[in-house]
Protein backbone atom coordinates (compact mmCIF):
# COMPACT_ATOMS: atom_id res chain seq x y z
CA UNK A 1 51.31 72.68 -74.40
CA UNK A 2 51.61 70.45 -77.23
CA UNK A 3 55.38 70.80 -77.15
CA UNK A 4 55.78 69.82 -73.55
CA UNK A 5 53.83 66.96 -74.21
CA UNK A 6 56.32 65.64 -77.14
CA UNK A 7 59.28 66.50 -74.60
CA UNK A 8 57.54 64.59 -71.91
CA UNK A 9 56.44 62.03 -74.19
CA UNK A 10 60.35 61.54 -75.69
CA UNK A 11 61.18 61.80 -71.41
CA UNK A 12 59.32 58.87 -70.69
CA UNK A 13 60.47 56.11 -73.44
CA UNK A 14 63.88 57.39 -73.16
CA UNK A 15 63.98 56.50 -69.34
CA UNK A 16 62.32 53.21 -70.22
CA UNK A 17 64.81 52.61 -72.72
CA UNK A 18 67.64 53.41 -70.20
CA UNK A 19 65.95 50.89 -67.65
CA UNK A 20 65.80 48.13 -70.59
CA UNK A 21 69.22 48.48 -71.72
CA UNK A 22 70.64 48.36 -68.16
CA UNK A 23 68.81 45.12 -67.23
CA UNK A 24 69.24 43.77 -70.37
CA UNK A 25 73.08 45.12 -71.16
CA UNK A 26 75.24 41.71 -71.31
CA UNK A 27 72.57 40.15 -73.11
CA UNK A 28 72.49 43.21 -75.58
CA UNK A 29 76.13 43.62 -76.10
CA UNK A 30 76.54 39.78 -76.62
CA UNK A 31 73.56 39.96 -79.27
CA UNK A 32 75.06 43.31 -80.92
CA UNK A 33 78.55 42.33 -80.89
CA UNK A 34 80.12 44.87 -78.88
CA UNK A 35 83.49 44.41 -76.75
CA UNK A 36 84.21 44.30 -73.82
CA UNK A 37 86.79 44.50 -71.25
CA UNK A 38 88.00 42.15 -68.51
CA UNK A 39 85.72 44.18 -66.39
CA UNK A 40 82.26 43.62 -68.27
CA UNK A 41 82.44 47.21 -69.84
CA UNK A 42 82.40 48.08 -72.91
CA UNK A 43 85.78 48.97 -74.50
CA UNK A 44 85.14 51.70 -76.46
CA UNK A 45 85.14 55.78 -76.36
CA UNK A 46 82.52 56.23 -74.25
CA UNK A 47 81.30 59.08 -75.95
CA UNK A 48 77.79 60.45 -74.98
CA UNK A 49 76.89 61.01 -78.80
CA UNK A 50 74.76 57.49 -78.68
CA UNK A 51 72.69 59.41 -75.94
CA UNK A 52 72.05 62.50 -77.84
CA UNK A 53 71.10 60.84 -80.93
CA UNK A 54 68.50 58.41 -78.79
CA UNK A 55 66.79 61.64 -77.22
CA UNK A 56 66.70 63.48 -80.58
CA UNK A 57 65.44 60.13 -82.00
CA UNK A 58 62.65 60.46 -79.16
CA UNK A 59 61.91 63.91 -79.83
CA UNK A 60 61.28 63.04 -83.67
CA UNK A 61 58.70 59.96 -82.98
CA UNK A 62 57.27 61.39 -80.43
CA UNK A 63 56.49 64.38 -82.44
CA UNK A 64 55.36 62.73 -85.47
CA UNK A 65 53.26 60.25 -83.45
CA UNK A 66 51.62 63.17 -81.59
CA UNK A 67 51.01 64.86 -85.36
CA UNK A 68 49.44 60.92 -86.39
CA UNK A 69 47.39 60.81 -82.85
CA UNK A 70 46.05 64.64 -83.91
CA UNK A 71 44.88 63.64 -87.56
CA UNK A 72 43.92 60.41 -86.43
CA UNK A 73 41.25 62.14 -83.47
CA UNK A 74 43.14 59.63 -80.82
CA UNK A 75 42.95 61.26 -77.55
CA UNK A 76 42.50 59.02 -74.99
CA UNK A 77 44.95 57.02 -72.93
CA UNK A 78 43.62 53.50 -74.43
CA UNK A 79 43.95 55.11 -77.83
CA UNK A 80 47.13 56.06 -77.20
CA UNK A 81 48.22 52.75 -75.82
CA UNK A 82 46.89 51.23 -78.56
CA UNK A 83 48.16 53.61 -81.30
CA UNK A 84 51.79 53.28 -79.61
CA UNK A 85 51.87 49.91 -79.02
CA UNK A 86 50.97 49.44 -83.04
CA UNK A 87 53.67 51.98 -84.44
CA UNK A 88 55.80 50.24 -82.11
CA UNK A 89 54.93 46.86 -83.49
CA UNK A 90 53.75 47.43 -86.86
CA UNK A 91 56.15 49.79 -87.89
CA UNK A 92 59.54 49.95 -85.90
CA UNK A 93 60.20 46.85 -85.27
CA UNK A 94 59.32 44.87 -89.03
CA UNK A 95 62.03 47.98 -90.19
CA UNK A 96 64.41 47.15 -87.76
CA UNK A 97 64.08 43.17 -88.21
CA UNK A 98 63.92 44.25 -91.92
CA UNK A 99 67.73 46.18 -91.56
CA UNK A 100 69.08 43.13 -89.26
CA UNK A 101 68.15 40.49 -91.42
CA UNK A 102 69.97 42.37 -93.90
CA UNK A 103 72.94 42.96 -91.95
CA UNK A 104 72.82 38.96 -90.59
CA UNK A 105 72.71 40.37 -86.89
CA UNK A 106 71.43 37.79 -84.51
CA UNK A 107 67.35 37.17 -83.96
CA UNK A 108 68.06 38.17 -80.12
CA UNK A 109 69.07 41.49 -80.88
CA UNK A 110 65.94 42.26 -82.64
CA UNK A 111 64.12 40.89 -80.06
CA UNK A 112 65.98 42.81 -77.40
CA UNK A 113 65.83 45.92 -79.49
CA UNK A 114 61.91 45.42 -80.49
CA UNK A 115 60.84 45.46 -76.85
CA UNK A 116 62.46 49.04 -76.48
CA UNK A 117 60.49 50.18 -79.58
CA UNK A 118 57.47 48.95 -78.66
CA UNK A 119 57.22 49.39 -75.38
CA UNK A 120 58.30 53.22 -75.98
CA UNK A 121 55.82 53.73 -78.08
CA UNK A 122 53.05 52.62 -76.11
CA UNK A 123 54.61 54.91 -73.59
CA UNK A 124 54.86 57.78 -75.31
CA UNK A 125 51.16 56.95 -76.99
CA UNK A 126 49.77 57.26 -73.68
CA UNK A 127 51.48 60.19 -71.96
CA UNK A 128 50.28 61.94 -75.90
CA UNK A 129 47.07 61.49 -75.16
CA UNK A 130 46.72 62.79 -71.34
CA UNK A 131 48.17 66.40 -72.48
């Protein structure tokens, strides 16, 4: 059962993350430097590798945050908002502000890219803790 829950868990912040990134896709690609074509697109292969490495990426958080949420006895749904929303925000996002600072990418791509994080995690924190 556990399983499912890290496959529903991954489910649910990727589909977030799909609804961020669409709202938020000018503003991303202007922050992240990306292309694009007379018609708004983004030039570019359109290969659907980005998309398998996301979901795999999902798969691997949510898995490790379901082993943290075991060890750590979370295991209800405030817990697990609470335990998401601080890997989220303790942990993803000061690495990934950490590697853009680094790499002199604009502030409003870590924002933009910190919201995902977070708000996945507290997503997948709470869907971990009603299995």
């Amino acid at each position: 059962m556990q399983f499912v829950a890290v496959i529903v868990a991954a489910l649910v912040a990727y589909g977030f993350g799909a609804f961020w990134y669409t709202r938020m896709s000018k503003p991303w690609m202007e922050a992240a430097g990306i292309p694009v074509g007379s018609d708004g697109k983004p030039q570019g292969t359109g290969s659907p590798m980005p998309f398998v490495v996301g979901f795999v990426a999902e798969v691997l958080v949510a898995g490790m945050m379901r082993h943290i949420f075991v060890q750590a006895q979370l295991d209800t749904a405030i817990e697990g908002l609470m335990g998401g929303f601080g890997i989220g925000a303790f942990l993803i996002t000061p690495w990934v502000a950490m590697n853009y600072a680094f790499a002199a990418r604009p502030y409003k791509l870590t924002a933009l890219d910190s919201v995902n994080a977070i708000v996945g995690c507290t997503l997948m924190g709470v869907v971990l803790t009603l299995f």
